[in-house]
Protein backbone atom coordinates (compact mmCIF):
# COMPACT_ATOMS: atom_id res chain seq x y z
CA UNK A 1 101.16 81.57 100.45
CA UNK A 2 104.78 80.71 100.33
CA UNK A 3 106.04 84.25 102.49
CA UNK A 4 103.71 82.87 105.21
CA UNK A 5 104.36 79.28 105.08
CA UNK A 6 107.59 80.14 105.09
CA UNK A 7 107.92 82.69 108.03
CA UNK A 8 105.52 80.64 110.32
CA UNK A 9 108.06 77.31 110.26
CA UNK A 10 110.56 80.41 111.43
CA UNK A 11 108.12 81.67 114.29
CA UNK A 12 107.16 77.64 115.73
CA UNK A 13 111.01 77.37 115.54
CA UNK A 14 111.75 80.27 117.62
CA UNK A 15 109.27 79.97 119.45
CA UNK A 16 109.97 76.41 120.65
CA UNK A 17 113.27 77.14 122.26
CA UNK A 18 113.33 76.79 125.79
CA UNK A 19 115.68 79.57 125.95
CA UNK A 20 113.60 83.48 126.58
CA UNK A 21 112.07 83.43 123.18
CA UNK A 22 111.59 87.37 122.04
CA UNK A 23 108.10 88.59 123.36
CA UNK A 24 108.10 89.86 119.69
CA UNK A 25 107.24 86.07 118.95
CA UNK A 26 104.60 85.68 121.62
CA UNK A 27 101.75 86.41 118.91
CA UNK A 28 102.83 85.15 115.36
CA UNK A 29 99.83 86.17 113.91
CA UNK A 30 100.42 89.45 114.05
CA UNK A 31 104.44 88.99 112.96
CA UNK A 32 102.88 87.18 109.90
CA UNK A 33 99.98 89.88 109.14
CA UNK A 34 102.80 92.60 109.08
CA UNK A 35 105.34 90.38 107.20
CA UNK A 36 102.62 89.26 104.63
CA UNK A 37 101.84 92.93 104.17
CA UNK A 38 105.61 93.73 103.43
CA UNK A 39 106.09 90.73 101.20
CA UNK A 40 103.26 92.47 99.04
CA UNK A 41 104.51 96.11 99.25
CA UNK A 42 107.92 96.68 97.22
CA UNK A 43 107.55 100.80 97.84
CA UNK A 44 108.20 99.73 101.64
CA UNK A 45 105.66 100.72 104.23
CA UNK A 46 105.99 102.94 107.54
CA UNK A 47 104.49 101.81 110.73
CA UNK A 48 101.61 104.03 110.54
CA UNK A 49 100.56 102.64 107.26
CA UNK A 50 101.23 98.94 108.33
CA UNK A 51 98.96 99.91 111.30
CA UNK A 52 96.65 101.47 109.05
CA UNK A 53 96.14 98.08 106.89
CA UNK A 54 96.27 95.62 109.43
CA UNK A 55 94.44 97.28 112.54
CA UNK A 56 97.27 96.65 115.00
CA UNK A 57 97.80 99.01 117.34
CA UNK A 58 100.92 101.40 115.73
CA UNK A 59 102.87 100.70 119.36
CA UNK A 60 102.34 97.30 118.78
CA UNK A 61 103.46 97.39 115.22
CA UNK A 62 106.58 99.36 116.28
CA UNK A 63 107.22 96.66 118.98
CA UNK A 64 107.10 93.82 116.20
CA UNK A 65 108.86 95.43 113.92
CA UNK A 66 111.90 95.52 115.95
CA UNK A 67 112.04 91.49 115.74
CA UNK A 68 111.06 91.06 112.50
CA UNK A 69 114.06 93.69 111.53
CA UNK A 70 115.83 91.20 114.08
CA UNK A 71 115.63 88.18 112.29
CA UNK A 72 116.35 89.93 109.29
CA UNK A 73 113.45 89.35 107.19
CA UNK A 74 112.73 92.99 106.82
CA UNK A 75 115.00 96.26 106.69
CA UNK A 76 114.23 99.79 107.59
CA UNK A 77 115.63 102.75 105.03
CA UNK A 78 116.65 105.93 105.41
CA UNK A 79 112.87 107.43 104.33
CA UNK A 80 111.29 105.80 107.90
CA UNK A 81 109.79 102.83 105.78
CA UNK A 82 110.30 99.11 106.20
CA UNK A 83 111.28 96.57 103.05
CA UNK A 84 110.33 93.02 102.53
CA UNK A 85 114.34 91.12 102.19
CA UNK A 86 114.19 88.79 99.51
CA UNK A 87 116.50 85.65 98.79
CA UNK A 88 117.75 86.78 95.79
CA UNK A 89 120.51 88.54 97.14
CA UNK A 90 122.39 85.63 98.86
CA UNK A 91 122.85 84.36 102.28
CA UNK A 92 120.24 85.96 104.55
CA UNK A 93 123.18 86.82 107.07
CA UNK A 94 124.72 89.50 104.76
CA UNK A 95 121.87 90.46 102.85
CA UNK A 96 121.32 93.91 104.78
CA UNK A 97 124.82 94.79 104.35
CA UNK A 98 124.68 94.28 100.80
CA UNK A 99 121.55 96.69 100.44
CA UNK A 100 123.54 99.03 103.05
CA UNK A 101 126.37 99.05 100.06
CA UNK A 102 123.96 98.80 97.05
CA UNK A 103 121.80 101.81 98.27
CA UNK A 104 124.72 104.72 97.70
CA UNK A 105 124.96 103.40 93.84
CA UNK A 106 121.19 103.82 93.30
CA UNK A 107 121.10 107.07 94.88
CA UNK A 108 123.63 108.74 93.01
CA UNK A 109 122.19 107.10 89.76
CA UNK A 110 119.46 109.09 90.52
CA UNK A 111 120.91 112.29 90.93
CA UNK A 112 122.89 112.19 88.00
CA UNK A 113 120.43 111.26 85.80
CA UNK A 114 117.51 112.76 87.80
CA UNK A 115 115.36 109.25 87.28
CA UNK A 116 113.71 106.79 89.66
CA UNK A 117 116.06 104.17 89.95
CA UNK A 118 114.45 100.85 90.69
CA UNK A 119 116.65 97.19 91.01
CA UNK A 120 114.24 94.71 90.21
CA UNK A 121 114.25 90.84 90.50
CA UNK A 122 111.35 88.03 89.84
CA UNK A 123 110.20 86.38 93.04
CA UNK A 124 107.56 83.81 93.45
CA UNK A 125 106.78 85.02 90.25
CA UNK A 126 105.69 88.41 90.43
CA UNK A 127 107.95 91.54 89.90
CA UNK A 128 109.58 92.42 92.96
CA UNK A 129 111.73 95.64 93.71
CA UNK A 130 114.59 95.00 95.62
CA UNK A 131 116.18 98.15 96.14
CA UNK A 132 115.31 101.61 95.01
CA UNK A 133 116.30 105.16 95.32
CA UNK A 134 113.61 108.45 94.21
CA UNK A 135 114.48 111.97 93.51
CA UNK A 136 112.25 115.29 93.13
CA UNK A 137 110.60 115.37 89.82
CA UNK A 138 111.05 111.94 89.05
CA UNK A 139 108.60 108.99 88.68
CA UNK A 140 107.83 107.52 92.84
CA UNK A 141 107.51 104.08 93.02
CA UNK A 142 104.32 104.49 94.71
CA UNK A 143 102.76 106.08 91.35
CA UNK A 144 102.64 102.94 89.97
CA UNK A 145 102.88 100.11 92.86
CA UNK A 146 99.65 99.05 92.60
CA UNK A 147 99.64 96.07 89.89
CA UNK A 148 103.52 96.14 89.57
CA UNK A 149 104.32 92.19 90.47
CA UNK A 150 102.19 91.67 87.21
CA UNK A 151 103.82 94.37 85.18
CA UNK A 152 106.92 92.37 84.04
CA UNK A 153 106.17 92.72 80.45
CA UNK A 154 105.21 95.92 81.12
CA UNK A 155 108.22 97.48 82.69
CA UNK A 156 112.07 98.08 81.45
CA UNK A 157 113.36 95.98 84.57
CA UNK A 158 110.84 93.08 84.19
CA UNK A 159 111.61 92.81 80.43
CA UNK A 160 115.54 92.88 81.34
CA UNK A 161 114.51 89.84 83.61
CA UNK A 162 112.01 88.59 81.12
CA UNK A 163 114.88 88.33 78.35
CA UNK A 164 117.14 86.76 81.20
CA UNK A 165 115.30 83.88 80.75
CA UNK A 166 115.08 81.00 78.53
CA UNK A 167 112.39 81.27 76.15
CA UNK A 168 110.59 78.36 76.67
CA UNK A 169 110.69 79.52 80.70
CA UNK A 170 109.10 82.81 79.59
CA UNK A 171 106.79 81.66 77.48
CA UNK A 172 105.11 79.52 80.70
CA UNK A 173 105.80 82.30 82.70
CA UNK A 174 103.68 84.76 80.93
CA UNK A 175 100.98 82.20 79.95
CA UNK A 176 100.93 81.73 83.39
CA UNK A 177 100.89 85.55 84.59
CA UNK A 178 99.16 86.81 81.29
CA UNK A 179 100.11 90.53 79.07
CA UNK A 180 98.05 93.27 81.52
CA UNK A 181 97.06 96.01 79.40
CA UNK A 182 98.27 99.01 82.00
CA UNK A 183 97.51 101.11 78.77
CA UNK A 184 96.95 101.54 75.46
CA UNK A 185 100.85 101.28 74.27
CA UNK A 186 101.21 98.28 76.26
CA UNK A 187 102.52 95.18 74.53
CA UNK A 188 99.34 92.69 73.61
CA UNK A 189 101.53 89.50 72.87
CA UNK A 190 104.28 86.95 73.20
CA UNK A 191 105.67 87.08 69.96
CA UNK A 192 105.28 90.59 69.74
CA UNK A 193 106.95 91.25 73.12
CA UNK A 194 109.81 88.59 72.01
CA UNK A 195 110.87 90.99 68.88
CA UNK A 196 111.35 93.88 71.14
CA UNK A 197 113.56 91.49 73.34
CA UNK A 198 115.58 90.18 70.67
CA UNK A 199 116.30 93.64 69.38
CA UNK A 200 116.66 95.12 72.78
CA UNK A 201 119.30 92.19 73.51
CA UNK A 202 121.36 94.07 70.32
CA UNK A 203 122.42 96.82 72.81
CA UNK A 204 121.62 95.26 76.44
CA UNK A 205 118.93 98.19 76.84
CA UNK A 206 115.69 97.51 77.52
CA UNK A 207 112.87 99.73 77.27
CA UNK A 208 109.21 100.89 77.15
CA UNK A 209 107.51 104.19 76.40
CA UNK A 210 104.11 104.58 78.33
CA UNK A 211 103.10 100.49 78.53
CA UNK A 212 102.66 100.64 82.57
CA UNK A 213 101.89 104.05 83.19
CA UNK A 214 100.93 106.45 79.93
CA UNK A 215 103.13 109.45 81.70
CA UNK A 216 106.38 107.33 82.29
CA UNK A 217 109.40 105.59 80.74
CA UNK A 218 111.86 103.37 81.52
CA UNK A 219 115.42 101.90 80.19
CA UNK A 220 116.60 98.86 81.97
CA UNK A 221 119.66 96.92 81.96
CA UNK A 222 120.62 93.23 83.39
CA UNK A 223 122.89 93.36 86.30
CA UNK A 224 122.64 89.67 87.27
CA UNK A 225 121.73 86.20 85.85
CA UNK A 226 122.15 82.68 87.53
CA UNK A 227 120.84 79.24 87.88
CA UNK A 228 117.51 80.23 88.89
CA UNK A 229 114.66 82.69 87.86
CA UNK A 230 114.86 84.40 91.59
CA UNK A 231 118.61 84.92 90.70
CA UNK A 232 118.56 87.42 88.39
CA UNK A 233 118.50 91.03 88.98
CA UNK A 234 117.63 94.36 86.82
CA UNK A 235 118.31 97.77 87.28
CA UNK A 236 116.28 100.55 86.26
CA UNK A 237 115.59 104.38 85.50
CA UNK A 238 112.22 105.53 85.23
CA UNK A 239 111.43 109.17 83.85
CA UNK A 240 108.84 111.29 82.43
CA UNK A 241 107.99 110.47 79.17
CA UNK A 242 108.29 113.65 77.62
CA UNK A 243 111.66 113.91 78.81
CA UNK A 244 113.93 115.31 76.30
CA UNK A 245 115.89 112.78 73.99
CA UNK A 246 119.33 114.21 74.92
CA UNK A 247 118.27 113.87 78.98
CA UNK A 248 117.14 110.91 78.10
CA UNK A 249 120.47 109.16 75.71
CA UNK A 250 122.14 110.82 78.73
CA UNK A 251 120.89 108.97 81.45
CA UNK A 252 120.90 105.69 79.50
CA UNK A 253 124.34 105.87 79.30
CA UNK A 254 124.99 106.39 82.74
CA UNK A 255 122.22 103.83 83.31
CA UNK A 256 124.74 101.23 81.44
CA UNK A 257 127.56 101.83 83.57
CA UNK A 258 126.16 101.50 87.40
CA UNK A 259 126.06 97.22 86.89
CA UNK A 260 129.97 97.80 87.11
CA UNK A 261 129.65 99.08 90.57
CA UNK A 262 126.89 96.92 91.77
CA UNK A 263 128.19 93.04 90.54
CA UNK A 264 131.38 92.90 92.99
CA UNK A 265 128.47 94.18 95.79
CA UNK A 266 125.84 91.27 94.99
CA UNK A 267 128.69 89.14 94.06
CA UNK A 268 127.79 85.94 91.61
CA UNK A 269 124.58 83.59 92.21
CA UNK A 270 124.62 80.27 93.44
CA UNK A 271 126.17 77.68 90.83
CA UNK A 272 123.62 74.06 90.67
CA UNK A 273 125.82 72.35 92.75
CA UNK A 274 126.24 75.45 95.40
CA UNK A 275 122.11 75.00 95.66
CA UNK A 276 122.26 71.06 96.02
CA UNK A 277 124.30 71.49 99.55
CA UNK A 278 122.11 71.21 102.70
CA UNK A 279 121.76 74.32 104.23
CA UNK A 280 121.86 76.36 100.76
């Protein structure tokens, strides 16, 4: 797995200098198990539950957690849990100030519109929630977690991401991930999801009525789009489906306007030649 790979050439690293390493890297197999369980968990987890699915003691989890929150490859919110940090945000250095910044635009989204609001980006290939913010009444991510990183075609912010892309790209990516059928509604094939891109891409709204979860609907918009698939970034509002259509048009519209406050936050992806410099 990549996220382990990954965060074990980090732990050998650290772990190598001669310099007091942190006892938090004195057992990398349990830094790894928690990280791994992160990586896999966009809702964000507490430490109870991350004890709960890994067996570590929840002292020892808390004790871990403070160095992998360290190293910045994790973030804790406001709600207690802890989030996976992606690359897709930029340089790993600023990436929790971003989300520090990014957070107050999601949560009033919700509350004006009185949605789930859900920034969503493609990483390693699955659907991956970056930031979010929930509000009484409204769809909770954790409703409909469970399959999520294959729900791209599925889901208002994976289609915004799925129409980011060029077509022949999406065509291998969803050959490669296949068309779930969350429900009834959902959409059975490529062609047939391409016509409700290309006449989504008429207004730069993306949608779907009941195709992940038959109780739910979502608008999305593109906020970001760059050189790479990871680059790209989606925001958006998930609501009851029998939401009335005014409520609805309402928060839409409002739904249109946050990418205005969140581009000079995430600030432009990294050009071809920005990627081709060591260190990038």
């Amino acid at each position: 797995m990549l996220v382990v790979s990954f965060f074990l050439g980090a732990i050998s690293l650290s772990g190598s200098h001669p310099t007091g390493a942190s006892s938090g890297l004195r057992s990398p197999d349990r830094t790894l198990r928690l990280v791994e369980h992160l990586s896999r968990s966009p809702q964000g987890l507490t430490a109870k539950q991350l004890a709960r699915r890994t067996g570590i003691p929840v002292k020892t989890v808390y004790h871990h957690l403070r160095t992998i929150i360290d190293r910045q490859w994790a973030w804790r919110g406001e709600d207690g849990r802890h989030y996976f940090i992606p690359d897709v945000l930029g340089p790993i250095a600023d990436v929790t100030a971003r989300l520090d910044r990014v957070q107050p635009v999601l949560d009033r989204l919700a509350a004006d519109t009185g949605c789930g609001v859900f920034m969503t980006a493609l990483r390693d290939g699955q659907l991956t929630v970056i930031a979010h913010s929930e509000i009484t009444g409204a769809p909770r991510l954790d409703d409909f977690a469970e399959g999520l990183p294959e729900a791209a075609h599925a889901t208002a912010g994976g289609r915004a991401l799925l129409a980011s892309m060029p077509s022949h790209h999406r065509h291998r990516y969803l050959k490669a991930s296949g068309l779930r059928p969350f429900t009834r509604r959902t959409v059975r094939s490529q062609d047939e999801l391409d016509d409700e891109l290309r006449t989504a891409a008429q207004t730069g709204l993306y949608t779907e009525y009941g195709q992940c979860r038959s109780d739910v609907a979502c608008s999305g918009v593109i906020v970001r789009t760059g050189p790479r698939t990871s680059d790209n970034l989606a925001l958006a509002t998930a609501m009851r489906i029998d939401l009335p259509k005014d409520r609805r048009r309402a928060a839409d519209r409002l739904l249109r306007l946050a990418p205005a406050d969140l581009v000079p936050i995430l600030g432009p992806a990294l050009t071809p030649d920005e990627l081709a410099r060591p260190g990038s």
